[in-house]
Protein backbone atom coordinates (compact mmCIF):
# COMPACT_ATOMS: atom_id res chain seq x y z
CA UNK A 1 51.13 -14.71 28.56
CA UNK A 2 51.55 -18.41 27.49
CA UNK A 3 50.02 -19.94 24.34
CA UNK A 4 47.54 -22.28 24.44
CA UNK A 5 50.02 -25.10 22.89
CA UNK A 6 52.38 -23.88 25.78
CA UNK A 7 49.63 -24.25 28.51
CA UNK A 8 48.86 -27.68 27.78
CA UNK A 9 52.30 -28.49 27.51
CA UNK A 10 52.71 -27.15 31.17
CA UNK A 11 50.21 -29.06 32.24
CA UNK A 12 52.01 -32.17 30.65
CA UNK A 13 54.91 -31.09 32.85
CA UNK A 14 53.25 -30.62 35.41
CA UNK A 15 51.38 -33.66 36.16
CA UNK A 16 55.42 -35.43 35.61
CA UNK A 17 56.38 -33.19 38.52
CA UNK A 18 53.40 -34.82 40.68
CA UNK A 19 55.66 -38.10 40.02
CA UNK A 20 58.46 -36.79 42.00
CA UNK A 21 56.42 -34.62 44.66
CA UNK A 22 54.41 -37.97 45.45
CA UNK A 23 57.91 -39.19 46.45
CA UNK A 24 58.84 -37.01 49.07
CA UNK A 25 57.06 -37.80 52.43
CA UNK A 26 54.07 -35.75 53.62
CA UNK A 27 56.49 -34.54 56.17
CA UNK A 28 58.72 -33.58 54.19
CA UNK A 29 56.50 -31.32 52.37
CA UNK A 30 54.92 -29.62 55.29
CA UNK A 31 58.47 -28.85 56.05
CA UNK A 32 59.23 -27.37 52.74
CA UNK A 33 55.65 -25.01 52.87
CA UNK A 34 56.71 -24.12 56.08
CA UNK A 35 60.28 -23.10 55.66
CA UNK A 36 59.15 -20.98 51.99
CA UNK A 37 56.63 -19.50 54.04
CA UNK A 38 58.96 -17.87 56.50
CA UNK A 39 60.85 -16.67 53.70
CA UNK A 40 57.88 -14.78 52.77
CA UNK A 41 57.04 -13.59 56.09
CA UNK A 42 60.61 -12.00 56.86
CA UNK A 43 61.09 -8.29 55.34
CA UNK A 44 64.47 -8.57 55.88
CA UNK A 45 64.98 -11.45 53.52
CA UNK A 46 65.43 -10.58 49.65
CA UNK A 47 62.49 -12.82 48.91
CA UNK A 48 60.30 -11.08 51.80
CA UNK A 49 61.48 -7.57 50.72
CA UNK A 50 60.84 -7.91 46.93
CA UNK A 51 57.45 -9.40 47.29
CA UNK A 52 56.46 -6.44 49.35
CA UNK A 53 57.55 -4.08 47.01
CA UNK A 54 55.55 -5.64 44.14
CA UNK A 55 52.24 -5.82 46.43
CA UNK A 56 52.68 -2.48 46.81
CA UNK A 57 52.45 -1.80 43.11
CA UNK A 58 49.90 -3.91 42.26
CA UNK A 59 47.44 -4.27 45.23
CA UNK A 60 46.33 -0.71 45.89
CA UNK A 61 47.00 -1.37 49.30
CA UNK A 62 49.23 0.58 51.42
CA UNK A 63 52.08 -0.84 53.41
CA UNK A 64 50.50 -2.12 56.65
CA UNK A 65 48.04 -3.37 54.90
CA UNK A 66 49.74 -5.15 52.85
CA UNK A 67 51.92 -6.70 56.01
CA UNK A 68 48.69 -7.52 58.13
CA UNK A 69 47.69 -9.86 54.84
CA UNK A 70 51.36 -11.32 54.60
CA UNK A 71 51.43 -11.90 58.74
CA UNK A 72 47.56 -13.16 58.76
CA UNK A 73 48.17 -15.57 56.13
CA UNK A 74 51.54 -17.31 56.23
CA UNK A 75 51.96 -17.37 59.54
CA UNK A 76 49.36 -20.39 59.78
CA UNK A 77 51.43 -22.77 57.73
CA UNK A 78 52.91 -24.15 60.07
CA UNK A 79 54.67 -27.97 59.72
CA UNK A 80 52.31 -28.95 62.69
CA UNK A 81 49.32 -27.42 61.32
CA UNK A 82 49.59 -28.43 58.09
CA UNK A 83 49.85 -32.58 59.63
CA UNK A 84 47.65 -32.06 61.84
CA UNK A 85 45.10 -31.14 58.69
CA UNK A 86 46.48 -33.26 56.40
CA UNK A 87 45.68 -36.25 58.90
CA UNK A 88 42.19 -34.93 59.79
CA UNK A 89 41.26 -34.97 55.86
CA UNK A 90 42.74 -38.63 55.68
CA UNK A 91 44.00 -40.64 52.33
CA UNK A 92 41.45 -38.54 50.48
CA UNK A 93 41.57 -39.16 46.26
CA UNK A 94 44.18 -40.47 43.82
CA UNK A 95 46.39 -37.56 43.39
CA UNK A 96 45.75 -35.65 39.48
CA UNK A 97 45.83 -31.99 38.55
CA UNK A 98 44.60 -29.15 40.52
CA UNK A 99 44.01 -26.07 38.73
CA UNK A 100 42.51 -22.82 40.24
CA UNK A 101 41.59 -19.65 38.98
CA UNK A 102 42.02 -16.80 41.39
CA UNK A 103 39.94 -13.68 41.62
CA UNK A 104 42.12 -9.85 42.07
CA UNK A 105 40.16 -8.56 45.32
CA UNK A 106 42.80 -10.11 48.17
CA UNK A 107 46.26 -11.00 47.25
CA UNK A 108 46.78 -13.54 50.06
CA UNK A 109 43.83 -15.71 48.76
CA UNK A 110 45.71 -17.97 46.26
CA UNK A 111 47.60 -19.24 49.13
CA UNK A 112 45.40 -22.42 50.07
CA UNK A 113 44.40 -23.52 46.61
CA UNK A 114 48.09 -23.47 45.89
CA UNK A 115 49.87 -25.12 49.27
CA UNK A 116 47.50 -27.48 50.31
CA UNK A 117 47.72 -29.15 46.97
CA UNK A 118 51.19 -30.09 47.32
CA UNK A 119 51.05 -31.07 50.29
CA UNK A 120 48.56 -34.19 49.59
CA UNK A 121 50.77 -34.68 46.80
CA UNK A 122 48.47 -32.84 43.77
CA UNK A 123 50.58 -30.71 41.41
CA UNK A 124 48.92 -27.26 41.11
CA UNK A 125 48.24 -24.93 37.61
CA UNK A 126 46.89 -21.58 39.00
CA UNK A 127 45.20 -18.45 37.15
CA UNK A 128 46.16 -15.61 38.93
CA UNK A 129 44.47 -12.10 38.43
CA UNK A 130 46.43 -10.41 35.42
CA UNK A 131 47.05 -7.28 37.40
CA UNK A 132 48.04 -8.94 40.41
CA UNK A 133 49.78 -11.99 40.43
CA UNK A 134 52.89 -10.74 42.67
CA UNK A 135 52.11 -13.47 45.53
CA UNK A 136 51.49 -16.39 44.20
CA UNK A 137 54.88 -16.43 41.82
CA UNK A 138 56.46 -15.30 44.79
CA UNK A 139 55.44 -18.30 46.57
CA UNK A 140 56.29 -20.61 43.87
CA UNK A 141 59.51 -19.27 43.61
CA UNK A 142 59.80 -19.41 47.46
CA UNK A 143 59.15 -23.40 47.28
CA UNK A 144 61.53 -23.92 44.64
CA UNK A 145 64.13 -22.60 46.97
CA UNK A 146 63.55 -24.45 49.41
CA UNK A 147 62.66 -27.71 48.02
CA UNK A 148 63.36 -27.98 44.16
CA UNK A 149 60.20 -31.35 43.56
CA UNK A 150 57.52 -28.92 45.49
CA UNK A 151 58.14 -25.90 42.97
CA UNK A 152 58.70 -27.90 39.69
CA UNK A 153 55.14 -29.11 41.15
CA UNK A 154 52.97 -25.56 40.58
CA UNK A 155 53.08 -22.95 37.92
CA UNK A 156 51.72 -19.88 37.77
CA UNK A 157 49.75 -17.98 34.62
CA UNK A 158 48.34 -14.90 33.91
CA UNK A 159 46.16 -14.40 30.95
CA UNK A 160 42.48 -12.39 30.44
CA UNK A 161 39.25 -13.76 31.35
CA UNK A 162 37.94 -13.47 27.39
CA UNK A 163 40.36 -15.78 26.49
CA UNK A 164 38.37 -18.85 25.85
CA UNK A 165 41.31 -20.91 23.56
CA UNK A 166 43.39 -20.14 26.84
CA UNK A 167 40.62 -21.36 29.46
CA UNK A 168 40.04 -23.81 27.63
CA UNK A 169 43.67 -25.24 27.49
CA UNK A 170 43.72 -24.44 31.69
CA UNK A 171 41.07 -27.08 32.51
CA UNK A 172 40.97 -29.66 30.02
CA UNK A 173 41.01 -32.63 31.83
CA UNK A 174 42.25 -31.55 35.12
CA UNK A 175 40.98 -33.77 37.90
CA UNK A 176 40.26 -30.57 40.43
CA UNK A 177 39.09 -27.13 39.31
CA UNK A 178 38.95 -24.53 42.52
CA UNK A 179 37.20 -20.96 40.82
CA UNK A 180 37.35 -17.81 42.83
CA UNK A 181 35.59 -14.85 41.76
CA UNK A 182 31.97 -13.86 40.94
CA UNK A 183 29.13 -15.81 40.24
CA UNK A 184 29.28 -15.27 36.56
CA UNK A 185 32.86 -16.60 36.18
CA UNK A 186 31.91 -19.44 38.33
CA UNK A 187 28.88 -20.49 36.52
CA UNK A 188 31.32 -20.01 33.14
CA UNK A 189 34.05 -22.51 34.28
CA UNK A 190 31.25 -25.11 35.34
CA UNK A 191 29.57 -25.08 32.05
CA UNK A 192 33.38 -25.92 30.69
CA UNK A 193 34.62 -28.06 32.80
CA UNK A 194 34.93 -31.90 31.53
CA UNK A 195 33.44 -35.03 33.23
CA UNK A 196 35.64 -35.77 35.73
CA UNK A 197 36.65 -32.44 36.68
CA UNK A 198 35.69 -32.03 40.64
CA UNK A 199 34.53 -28.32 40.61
CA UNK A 200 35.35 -26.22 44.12
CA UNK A 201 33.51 -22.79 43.85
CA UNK A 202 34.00 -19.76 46.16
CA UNK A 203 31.57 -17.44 44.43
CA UNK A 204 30.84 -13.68 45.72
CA UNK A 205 30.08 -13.35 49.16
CA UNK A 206 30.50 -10.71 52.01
CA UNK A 207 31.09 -10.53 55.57
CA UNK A 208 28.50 -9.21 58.62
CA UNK A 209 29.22 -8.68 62.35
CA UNK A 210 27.11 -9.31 65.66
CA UNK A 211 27.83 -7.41 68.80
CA UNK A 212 25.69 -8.79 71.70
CA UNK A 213 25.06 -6.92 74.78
CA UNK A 214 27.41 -9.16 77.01
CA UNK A 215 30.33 -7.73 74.56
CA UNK A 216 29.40 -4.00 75.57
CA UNK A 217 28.92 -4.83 79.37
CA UNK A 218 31.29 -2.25 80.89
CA UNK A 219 34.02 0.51 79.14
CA UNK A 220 36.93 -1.42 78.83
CA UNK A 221 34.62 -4.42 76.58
CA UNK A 222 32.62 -1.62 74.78
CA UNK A 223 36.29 -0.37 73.84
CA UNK A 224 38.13 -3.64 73.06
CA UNK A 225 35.30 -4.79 70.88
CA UNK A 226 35.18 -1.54 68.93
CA UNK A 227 38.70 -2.12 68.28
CA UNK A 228 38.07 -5.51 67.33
CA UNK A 229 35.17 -4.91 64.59
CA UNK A 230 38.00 -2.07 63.55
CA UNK A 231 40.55 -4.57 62.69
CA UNK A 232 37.82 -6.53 60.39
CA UNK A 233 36.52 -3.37 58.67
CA UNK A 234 40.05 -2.08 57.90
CA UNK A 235 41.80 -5.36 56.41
CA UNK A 236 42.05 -5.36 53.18
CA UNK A 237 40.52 -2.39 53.10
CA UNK A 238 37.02 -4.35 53.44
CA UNK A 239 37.59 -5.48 49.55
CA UNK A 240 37.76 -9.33 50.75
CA UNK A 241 33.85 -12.40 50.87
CA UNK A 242 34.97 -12.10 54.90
CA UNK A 243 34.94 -8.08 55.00
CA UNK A 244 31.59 -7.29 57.09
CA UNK A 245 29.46 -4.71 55.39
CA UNK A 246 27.28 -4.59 58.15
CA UNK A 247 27.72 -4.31 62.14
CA UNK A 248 24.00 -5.23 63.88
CA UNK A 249 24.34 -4.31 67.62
CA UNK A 250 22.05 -5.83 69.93
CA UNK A 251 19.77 -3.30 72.04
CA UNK A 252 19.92 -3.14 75.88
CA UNK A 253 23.60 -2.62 75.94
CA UNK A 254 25.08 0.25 77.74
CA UNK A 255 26.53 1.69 74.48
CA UNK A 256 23.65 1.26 72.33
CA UNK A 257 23.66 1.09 68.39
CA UNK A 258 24.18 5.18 67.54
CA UNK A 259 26.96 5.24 70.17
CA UNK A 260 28.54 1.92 69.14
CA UNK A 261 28.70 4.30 65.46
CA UNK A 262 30.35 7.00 66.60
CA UNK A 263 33.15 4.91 68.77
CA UNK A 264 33.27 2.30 65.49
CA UNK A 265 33.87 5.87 63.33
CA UNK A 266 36.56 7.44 65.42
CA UNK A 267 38.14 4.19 65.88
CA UNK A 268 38.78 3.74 61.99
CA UNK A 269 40.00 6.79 61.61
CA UNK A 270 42.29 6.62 63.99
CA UNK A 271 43.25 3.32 62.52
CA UNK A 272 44.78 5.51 59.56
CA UNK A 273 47.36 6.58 61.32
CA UNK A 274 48.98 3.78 61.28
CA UNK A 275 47.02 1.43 58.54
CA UNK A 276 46.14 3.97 55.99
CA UNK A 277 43.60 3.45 53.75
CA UNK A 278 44.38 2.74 50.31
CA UNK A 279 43.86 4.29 46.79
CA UNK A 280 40.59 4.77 45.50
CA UNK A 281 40.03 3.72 41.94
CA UNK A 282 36.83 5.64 39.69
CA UNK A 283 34.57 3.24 40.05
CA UNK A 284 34.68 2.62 44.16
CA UNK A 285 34.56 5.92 44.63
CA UNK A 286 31.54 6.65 42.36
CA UNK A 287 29.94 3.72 44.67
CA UNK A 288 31.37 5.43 47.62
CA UNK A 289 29.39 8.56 46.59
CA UNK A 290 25.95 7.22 46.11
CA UNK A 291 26.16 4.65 48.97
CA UNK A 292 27.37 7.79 51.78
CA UNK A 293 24.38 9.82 50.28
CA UNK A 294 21.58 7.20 50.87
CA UNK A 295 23.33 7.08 54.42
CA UNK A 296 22.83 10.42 55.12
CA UNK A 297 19.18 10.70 54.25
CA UNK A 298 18.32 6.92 55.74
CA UNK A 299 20.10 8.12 58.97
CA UNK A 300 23.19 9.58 60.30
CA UNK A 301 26.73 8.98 58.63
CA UNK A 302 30.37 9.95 60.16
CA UNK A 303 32.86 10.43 57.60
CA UNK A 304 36.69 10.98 57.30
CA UNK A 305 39.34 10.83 55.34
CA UNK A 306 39.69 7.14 55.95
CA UNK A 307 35.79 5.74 55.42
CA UNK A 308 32.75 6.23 57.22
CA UNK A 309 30.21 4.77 59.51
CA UNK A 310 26.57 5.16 59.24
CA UNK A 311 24.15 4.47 61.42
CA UNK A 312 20.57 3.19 60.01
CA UNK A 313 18.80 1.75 63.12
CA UNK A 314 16.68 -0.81 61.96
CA UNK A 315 16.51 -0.13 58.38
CA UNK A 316 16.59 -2.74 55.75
CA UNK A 317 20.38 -4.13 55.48
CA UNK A 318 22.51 -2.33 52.47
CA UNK A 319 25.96 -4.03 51.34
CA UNK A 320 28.22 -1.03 51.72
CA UNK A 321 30.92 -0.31 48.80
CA UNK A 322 33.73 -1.68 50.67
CA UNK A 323 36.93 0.84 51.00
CA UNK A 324 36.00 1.06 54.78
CA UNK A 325 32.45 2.60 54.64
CA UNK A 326 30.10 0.10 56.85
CA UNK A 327 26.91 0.64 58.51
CA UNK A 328 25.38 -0.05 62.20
CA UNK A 329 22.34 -0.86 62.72
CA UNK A 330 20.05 -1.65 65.82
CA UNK A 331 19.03 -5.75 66.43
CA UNK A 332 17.02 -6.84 69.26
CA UNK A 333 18.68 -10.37 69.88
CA UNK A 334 20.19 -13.15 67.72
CA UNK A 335 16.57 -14.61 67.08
CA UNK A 336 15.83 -11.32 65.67
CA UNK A 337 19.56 -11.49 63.81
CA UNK A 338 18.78 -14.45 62.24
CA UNK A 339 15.53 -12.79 60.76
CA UNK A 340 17.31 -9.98 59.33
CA UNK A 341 20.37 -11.67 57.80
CA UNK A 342 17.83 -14.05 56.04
CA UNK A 343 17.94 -12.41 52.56
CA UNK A 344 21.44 -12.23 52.44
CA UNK A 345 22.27 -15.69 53.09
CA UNK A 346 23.30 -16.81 50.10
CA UNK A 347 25.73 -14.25 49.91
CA UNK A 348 27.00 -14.63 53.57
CA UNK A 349 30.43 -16.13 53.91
CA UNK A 350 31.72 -14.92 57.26
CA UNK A 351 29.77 -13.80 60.73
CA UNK A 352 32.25 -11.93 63.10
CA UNK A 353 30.25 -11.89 66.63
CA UNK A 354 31.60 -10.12 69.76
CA UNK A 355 30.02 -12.46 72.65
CA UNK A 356 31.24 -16.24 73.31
CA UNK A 357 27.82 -17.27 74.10
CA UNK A 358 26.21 -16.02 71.04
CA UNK A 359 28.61 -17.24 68.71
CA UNK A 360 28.57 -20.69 69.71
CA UNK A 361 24.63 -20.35 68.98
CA UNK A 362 25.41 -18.65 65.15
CA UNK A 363 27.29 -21.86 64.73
CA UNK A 364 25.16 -22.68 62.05
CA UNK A 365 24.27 -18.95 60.70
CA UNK A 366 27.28 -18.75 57.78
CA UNK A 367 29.74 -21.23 56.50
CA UNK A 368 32.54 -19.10 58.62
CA UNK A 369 31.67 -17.99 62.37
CA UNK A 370 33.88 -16.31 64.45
CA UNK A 371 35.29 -14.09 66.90
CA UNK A 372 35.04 -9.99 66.07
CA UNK A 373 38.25 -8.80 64.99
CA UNK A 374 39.07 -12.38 63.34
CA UNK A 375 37.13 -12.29 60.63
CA UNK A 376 39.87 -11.55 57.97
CA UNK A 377 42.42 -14.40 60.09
CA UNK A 378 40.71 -17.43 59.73
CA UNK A 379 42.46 -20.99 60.77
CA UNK A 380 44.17 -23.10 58.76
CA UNK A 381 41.17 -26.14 59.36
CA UNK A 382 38.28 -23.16 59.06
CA UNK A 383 35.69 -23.92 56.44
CA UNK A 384 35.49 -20.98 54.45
CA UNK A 385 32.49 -21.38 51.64
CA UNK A 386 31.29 -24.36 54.30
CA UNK A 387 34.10 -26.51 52.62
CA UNK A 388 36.76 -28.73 54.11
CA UNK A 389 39.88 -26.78 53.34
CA UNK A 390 41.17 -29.66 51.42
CA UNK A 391 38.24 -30.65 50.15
CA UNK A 392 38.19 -32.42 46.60
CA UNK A 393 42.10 -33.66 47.40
């Protein structure tokens, strides 16, 4: 854990390095994120096989789950990709200082706030999660083997959140401040921050998913969409703002809502076959307790080993625990959707929908719309928080 003299003096460092980073071409940087990305990405490589063995300590997660985030997430920066956004967001500000502070619930989420930096040219102090800051040093030591101006150009720190002398010494007159975390730590950093400081905030949030009728209109759809709100239950072990909590299935389908809960519930746990779930701490599984007994008595709940599904008809929504316990409930069409996702729109982040026609209507129901079963991949260009990626660069 650095000092606060140290910190600034990082920072001083830091913005030096910008100097040199602003001197290699945009190109040239893509190329360099690219290349240390594939480092990452390859188990076989002692970079790739280290970094998986210290997610595994500190994430909780087990090994699949651990590659799923590694594939999801690096295998988007790409050299094309990352021109292709770079010329999309244009010219955009003088280059400064980005900082970010990074929240502990997904490992693979300080990987934006810390690439796309660099590559407009912004050298990058980021706040990792004390008990979990295994990717992003990974990723700055990945850069500085591959190009030595990109990793001189971001540092990584780890002290607690009651520090104040050492939050204080993070921002001080950094030009861009991205927070991640919950709403309280959010509001804290913005009361902190100095004049100029551009604040980003991804405050709490949580996922949902849609299944329309058209998605359940013979065996083989009713199947591959099951599979598909699987996948977005299961990553991450639905601890992520784009986990869905929730799965409303619209009526008039051939599997209706109680039969979309039993597939949905045999489908995760035959997920843990091969994705296990991981470790429980105290407190998620004192949630896990209460939440699966209000299930029970509200309607009917499937458990295993691996989570559970409840079904609640149309019951009020509840925001599950995470740890791969969600609920299904019955929705008459996306008119009535939109009605009963109202009082969780300020918390909604991410809508997964299983029908092409009814997502391009949702367009406009939650910063990040999708496809089931993508929910936990977005894009490179997606808008998570309703945000340009590389917005405030």
């Amino acid at each position: 854990m650095p000092t606060a003299s140290e910190l600034r003096d990082l920072r001083t460092g830091l913005r030096l390095a910008g100097v040199a980073l602003r001197e290699r071409s945009v190109q040239a940087r893509a190329q360099a994120i690219e290349t240390a990305c594939l480092r990452l990405l390859a188990a076989e490589h002692d970079e790739g096989r280290e970094l998986r063995r210290a997610l595994l300590r500190s994430t909780g997660l087990t090994a699949p789950g651990i590659e799923h985030g590694l594939q999801s997430t690096l295998r988007v920066f790409t050299r094309e990709a990352l021109l292709a956004l770079h010329a999309e967001h244009g010219p955009g500000r003088s280059p400064g200082l980005a900082a970010v502070v990074l929240a502990g619930n997904v490992f693979s989420a300080a990987a934006r706030p810390l690439l796309l930096p660099l590559l407009h040219g912004w050298p990058v102090l980021l706040k990792a999660a004390s008990a979990d800051d295994a990717f992003p040093r990974a990723l700055q030591r990945a850069l500085t083997q591959v190009d030595r101006e990109l990793g001189a150009a971001c540092a990584v720190v780890t002290f607690g959140r009651e520090d104040s002398a050492l939050r204080d010494a993070l921002i001080d007159g950094v030009e861009l401040l991205s927070v991640y975390g919950d709403d309280e730590t959010v509001a804290a950093f913005a009361a902190i921050r100095s004049a100029g400081t551009r604040l980003i905030a991804h405050g709490h949030g949580l996922g949902l998913a849609f299944v329309a009728a058209s998605a359940l209109a013979s065996e083989a759809r009713v199947q591959a969409t099951v599979q598909a709100v699987a996948r977005d239950v299961a990553a991450y072990d639905q601890r992520g703002c784009l986990s869905p909590h929730a799965v409303l299935v619209q009526r008039g389908a051939a599997c209706d809502a109680r039969g979309f809960a039993l597939r949905l519930a045999a489908a995760l746990e035959a997920l843990t076959a091969g994705w296990p779930r991981g470790g429980l701490p105290a407190e998620a599984a004192a949630a896990q307790v209460q939440w699966r007994g209000v299930a029970a008595v509200r309607g009917e709940l499937h458990a295993h080993a691996g989570g559970a599904v409840s079904y609640a008809g149309e019951a009020a929504l509840r925001v599950s625990p995470g740890y791969r316990n969600v609920a299904v409930y019955e929705c008459a069409d996306v008119a009535a959707l939109r009605a009963r996702i109202a009082p969780l729109v300020l918390q909604l982040k991410a809508l997964g929908v299983a029908g092409d026609a009814e997502r391009e209507s949702l367009a406009g129901c939650a910063p990040y719309v999708c496809a089931a079963g993508a929910m936990q991949e977005p894009p490179l260009p997606a808008r998570l928080d309703g945000v340009h990626p590389c917005e405030g660069l």
